[in-house]
C-alpha atoms as a PDB file:
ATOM      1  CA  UNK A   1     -29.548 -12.656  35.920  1.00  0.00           C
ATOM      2  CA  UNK A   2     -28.195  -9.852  33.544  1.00  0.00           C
ATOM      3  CA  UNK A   3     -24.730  -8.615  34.252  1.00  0.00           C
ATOM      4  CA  UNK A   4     -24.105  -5.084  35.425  1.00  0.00           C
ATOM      5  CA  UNK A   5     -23.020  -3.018  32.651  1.00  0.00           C
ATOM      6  CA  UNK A   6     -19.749  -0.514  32.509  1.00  0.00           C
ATOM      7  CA  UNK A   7     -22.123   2.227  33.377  1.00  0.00           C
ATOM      8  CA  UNK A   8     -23.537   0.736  36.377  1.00  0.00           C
ATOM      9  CA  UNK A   9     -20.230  -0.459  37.502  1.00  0.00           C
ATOM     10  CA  UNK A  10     -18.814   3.410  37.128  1.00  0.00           C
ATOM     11  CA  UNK A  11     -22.194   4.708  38.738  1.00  0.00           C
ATOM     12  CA  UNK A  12     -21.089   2.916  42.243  1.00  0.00           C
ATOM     13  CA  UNK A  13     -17.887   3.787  42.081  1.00  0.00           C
ATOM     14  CA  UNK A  14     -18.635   7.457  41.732  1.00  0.00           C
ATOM     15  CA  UNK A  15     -21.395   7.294  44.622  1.00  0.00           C
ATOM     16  CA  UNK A  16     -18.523   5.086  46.604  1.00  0.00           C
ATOM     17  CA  UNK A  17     -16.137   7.971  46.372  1.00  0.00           C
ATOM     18  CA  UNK A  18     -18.639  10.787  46.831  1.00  0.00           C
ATOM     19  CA  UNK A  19     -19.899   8.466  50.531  1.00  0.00           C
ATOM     20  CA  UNK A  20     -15.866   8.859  50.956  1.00  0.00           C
ATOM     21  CA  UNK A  21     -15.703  12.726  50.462  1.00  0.00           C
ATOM     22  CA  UNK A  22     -18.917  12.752  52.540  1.00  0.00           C
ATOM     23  CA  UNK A  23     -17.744  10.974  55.428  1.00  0.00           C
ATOM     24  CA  UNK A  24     -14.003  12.644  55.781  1.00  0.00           C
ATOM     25  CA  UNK A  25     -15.756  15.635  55.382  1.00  0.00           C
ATOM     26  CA  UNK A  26     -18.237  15.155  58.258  1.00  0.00           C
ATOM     27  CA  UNK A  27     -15.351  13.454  59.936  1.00  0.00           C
ATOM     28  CA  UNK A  28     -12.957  16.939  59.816  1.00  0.00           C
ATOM     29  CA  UNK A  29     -15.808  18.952  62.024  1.00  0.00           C
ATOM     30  CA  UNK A  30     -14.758  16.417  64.698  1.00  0.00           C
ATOM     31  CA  UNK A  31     -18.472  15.610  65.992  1.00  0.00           C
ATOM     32  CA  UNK A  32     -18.301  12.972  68.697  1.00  0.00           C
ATOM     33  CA  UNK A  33     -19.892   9.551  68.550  1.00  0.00           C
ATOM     34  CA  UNK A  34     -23.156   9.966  70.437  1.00  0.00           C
ATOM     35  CA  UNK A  35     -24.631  12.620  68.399  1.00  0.00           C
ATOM     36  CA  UNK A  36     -23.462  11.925  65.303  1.00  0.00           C
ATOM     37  CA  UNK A  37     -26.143   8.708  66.231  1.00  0.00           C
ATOM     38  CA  UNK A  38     -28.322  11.025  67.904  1.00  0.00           C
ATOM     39  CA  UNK A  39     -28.468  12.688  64.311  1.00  0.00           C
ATOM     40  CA  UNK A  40     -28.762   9.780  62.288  1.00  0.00           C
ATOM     41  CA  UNK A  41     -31.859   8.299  64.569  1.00  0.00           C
ATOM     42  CA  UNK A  42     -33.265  11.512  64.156  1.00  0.00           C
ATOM     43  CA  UNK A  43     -33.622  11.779  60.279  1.00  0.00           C
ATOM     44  CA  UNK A  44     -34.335   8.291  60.147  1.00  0.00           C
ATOM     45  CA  UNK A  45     -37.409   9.151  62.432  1.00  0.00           C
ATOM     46  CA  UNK A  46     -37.862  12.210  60.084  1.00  0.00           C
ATOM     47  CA  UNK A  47     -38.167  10.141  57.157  1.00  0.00           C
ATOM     48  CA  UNK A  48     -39.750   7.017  58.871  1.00  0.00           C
ATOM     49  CA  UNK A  49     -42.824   9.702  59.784  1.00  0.00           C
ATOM     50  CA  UNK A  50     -42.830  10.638  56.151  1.00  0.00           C
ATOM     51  CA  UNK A  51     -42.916   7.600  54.933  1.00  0.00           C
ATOM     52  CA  UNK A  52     -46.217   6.260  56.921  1.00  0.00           C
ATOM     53  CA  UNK A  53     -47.917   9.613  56.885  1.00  0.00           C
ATOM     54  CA  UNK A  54     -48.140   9.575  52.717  1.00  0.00           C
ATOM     55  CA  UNK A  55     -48.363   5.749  53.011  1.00  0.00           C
ATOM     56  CA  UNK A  56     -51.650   6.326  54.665  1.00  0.00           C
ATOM     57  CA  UNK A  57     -52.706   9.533  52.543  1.00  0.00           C
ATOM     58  CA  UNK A  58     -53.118   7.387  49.454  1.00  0.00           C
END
């Protein structure tokens, strides 16, 4: 197994701190619990259906 290079190493730091500036973000609009999972179940349906609808196109 290859070791990750510097640039890979960088690359998930950068996406790490942008999920960080994401989340405190989201976070400051002060959206309770229940549908912030209400949300996330929602677009995970979304792209769930997406998923098995061009699954089954090709």
């Amino acid at each position: 197994m290859e070791s990750m290079s510097s640039v890979q190493w960088v690359s998930i730091i950068a996406s790490l701190g942008w999920l960080v500036l994401v989340l405190g973000a989201y976070r400051s609009y002060q959206v309770d619990t229940s549908k912030t999972i209400r949300m996330a179940l929602t677009w995970a349906a979304i792209f769930t259906g997406l998923a098995v609808f061009f699954t089954l196109l090709t």
